[in-house]
N, C-alpha and C. Protein backbone atom coordinates (compact mmCIF):
# COMPACT_ATOMS: atom_id res chain seq x y z
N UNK A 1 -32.61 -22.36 1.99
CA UNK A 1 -31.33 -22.22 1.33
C UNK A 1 -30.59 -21.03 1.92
N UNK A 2 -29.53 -21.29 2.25
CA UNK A 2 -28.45 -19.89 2.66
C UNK A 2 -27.92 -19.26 1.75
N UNK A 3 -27.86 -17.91 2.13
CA UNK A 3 -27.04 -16.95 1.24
C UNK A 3 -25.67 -17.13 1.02
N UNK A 4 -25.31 -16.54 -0.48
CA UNK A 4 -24.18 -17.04 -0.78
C UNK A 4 -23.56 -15.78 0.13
N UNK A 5 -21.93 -15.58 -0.69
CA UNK A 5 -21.27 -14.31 -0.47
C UNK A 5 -21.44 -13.71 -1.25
N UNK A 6 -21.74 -12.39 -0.80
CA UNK A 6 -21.86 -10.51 -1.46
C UNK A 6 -20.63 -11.38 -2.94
N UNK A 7 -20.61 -10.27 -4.05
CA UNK A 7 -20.07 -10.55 -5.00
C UNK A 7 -19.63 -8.74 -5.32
N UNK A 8 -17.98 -8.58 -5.15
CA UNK A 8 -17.48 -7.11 -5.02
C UNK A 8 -16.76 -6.94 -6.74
N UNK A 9 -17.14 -5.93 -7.15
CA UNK A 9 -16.75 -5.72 -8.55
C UNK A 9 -15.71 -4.21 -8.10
N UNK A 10 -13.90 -4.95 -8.07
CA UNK A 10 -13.21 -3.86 -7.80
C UNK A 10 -11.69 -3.78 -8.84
N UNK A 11 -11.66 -2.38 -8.95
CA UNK A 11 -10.54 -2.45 -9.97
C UNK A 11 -9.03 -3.31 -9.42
N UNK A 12 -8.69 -3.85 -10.86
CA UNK A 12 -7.70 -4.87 -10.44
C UNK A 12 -6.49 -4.01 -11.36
N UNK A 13 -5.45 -4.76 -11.22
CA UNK A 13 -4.35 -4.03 -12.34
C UNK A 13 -4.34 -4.56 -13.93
N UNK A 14 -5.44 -5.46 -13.72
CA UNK A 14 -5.60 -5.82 -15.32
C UNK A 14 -7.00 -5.62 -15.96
N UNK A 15 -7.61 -4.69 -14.86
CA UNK A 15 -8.87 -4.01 -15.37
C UNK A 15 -10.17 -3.90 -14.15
N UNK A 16 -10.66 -4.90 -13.91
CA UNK A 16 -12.01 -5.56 -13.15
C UNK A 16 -12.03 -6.68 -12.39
N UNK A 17 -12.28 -6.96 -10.94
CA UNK A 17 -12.34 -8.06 -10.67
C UNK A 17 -13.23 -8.56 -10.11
N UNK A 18 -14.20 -9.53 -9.84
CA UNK A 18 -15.04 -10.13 -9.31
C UNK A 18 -14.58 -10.26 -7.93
N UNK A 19 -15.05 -10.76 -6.75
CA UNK A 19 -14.56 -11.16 -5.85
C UNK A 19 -15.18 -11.18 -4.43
N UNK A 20 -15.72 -12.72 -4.25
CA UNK A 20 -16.76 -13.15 -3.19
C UNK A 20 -16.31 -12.41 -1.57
N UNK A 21 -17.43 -11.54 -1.06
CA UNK A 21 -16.88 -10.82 0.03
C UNK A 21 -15.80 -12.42 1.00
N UNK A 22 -14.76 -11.47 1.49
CA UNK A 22 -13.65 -12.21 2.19
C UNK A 22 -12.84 -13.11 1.65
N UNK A 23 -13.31 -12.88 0.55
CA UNK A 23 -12.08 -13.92 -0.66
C UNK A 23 -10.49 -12.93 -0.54
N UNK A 24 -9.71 -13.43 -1.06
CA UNK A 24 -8.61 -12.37 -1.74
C UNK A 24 -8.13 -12.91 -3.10
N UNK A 25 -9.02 -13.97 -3.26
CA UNK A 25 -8.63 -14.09 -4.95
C UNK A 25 -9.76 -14.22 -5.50
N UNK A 26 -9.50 -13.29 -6.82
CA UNK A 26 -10.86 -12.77 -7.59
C UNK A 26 -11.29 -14.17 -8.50
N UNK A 27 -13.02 -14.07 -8.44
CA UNK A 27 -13.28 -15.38 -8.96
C UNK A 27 -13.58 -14.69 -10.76
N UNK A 28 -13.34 -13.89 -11.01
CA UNK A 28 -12.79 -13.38 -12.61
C UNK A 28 -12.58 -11.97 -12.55
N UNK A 29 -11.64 -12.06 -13.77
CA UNK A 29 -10.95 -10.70 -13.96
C UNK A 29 -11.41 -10.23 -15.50
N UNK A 30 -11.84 -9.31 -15.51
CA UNK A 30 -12.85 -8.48 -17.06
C UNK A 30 -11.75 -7.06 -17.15
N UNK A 31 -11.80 -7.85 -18.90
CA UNK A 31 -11.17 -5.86 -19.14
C UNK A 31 -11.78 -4.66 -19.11
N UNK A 32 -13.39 -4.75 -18.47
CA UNK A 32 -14.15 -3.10 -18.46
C UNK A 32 -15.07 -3.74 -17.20
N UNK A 33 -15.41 -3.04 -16.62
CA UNK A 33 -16.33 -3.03 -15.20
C UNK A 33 -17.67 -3.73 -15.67
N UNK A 34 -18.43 -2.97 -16.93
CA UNK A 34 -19.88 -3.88 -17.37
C UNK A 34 -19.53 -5.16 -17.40
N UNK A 35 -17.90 -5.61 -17.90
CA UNK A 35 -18.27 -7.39 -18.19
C UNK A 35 -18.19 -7.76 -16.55
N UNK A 36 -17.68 -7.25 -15.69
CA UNK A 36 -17.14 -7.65 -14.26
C UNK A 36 -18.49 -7.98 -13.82
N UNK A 37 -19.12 -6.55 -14.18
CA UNK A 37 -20.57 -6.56 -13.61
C UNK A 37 -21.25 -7.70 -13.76
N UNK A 38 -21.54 -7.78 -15.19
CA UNK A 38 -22.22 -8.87 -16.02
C UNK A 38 -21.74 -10.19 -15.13
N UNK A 39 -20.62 -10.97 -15.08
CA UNK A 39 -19.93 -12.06 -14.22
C UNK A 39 -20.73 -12.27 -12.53
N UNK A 40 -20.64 -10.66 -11.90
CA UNK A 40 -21.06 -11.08 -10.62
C UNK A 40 -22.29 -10.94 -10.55
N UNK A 41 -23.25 -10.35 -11.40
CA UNK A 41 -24.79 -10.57 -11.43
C UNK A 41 -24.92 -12.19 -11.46
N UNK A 42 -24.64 -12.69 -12.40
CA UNK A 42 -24.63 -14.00 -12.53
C UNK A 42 -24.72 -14.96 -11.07
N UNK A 43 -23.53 -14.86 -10.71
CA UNK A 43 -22.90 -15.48 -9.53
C UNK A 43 -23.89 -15.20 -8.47
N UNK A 44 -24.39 -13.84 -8.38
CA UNK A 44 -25.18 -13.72 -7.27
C UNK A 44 -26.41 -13.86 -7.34
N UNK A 45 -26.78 -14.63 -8.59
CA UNK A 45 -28.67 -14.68 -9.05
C UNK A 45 -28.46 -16.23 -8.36
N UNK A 46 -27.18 -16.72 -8.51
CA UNK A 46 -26.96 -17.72 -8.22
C UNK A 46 -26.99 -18.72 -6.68
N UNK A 47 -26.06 -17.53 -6.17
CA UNK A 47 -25.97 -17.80 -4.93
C UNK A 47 -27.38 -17.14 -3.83
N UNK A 48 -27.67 -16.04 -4.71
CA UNK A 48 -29.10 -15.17 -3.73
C UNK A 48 -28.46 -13.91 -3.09
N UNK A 49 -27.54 -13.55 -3.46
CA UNK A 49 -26.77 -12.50 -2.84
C UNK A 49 -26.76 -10.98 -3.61
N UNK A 50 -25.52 -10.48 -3.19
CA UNK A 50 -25.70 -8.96 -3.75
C UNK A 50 -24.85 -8.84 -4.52
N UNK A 51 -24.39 -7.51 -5.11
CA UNK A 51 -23.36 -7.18 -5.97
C UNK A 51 -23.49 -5.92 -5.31
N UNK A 52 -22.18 -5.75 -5.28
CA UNK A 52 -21.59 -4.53 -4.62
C UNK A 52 -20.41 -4.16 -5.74
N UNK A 53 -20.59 -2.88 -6.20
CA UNK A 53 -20.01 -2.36 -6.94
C UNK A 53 -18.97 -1.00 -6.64
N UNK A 54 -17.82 -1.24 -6.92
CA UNK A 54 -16.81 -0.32 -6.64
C UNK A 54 -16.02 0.62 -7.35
N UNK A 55 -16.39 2.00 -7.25
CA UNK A 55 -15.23 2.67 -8.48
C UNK A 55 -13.60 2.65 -8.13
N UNK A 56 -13.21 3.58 -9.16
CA UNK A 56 -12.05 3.27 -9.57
C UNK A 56 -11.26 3.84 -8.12
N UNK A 57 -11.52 4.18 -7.28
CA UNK A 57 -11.13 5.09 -6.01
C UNK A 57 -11.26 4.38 -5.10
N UNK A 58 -12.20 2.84 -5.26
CA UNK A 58 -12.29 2.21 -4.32
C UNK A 58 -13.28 2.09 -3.31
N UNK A 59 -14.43 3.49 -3.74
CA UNK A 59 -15.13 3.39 -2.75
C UNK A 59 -16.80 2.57 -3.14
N UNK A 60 -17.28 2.43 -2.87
CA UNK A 60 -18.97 1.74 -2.99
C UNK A 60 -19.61 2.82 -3.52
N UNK A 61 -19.86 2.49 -4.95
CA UNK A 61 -20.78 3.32 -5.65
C UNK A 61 -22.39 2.80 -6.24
N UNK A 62 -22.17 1.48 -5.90
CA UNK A 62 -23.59 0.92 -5.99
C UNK A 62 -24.11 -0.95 -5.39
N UNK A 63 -25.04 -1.16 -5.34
CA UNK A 63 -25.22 -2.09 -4.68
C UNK A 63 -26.61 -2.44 -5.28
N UNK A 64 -26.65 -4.28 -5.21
CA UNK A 64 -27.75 -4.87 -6.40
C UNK A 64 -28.10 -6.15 -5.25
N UNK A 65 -29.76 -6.41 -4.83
CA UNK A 65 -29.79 -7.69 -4.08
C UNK A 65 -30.17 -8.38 -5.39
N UNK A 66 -29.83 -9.86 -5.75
CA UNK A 66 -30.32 -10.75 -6.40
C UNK A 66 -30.72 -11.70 -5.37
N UNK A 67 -30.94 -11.63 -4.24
CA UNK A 67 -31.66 -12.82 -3.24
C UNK A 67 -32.66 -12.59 -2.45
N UNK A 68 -33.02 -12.74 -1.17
CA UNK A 68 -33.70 -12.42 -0.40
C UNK A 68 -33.45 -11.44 0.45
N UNK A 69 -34.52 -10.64 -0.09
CA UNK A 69 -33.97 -9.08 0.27
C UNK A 69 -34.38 -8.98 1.74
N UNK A 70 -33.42 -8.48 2.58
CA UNK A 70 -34.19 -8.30 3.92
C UNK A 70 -34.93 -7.41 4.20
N UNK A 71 -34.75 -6.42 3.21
CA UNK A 71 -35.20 -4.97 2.94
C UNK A 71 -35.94 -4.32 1.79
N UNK A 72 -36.86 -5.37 1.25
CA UNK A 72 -37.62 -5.20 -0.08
C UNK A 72 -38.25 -3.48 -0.13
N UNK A 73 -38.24 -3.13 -1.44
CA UNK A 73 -39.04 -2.13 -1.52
C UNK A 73 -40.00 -2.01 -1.25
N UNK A 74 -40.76 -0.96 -0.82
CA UNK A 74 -42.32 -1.02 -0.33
C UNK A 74 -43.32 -1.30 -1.88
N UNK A 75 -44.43 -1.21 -1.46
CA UNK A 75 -44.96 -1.17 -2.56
C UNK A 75 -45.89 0.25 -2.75
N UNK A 76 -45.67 0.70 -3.52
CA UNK A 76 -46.11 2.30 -3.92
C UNK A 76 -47.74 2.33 -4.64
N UNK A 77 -47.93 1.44 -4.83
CA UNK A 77 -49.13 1.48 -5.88
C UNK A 77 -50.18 1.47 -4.53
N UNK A 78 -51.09 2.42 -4.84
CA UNK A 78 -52.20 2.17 -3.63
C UNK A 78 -53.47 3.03 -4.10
């Protein structure tokens, strides 16, 4: 199965917007960032992708894989 598109949570003028990397129209718009959040977790458990999260400045303040990570955490327990 292929990966979907990254899923970008960036402020819109009516609050929050979802929005599949290289889209320019948001696939939902939330009045607070958690519901935005909440929307593109979804989408990307869906598709296998990430969530990339953006503050209000625009810049990348966090980032979530829901797919196949190319870059899994190690495992610490030993």
């Amino acid at each position: 199965m292929s990966r979907g598109k990254d899923q970008h949570v960036v402020p819109h003028k009516d609050g929050w917007a979802v929005k599949g990397a290289g889209n320019s129209k948001a696939t939902s718009i939330q009045p607070t960032q958690q519901k935005a959040i909440k929307d593109a977790i979804g989408i990307a458990k869906h598709q296998k992708s990430e969530v990339v999260i953006h503050g209000k400045n625009g810049k990348i303040r966090d980032k979530d894989s829901y797919g196949n990570d190319p870059n899994p955490p190690k495992d610490t327990k030993n």
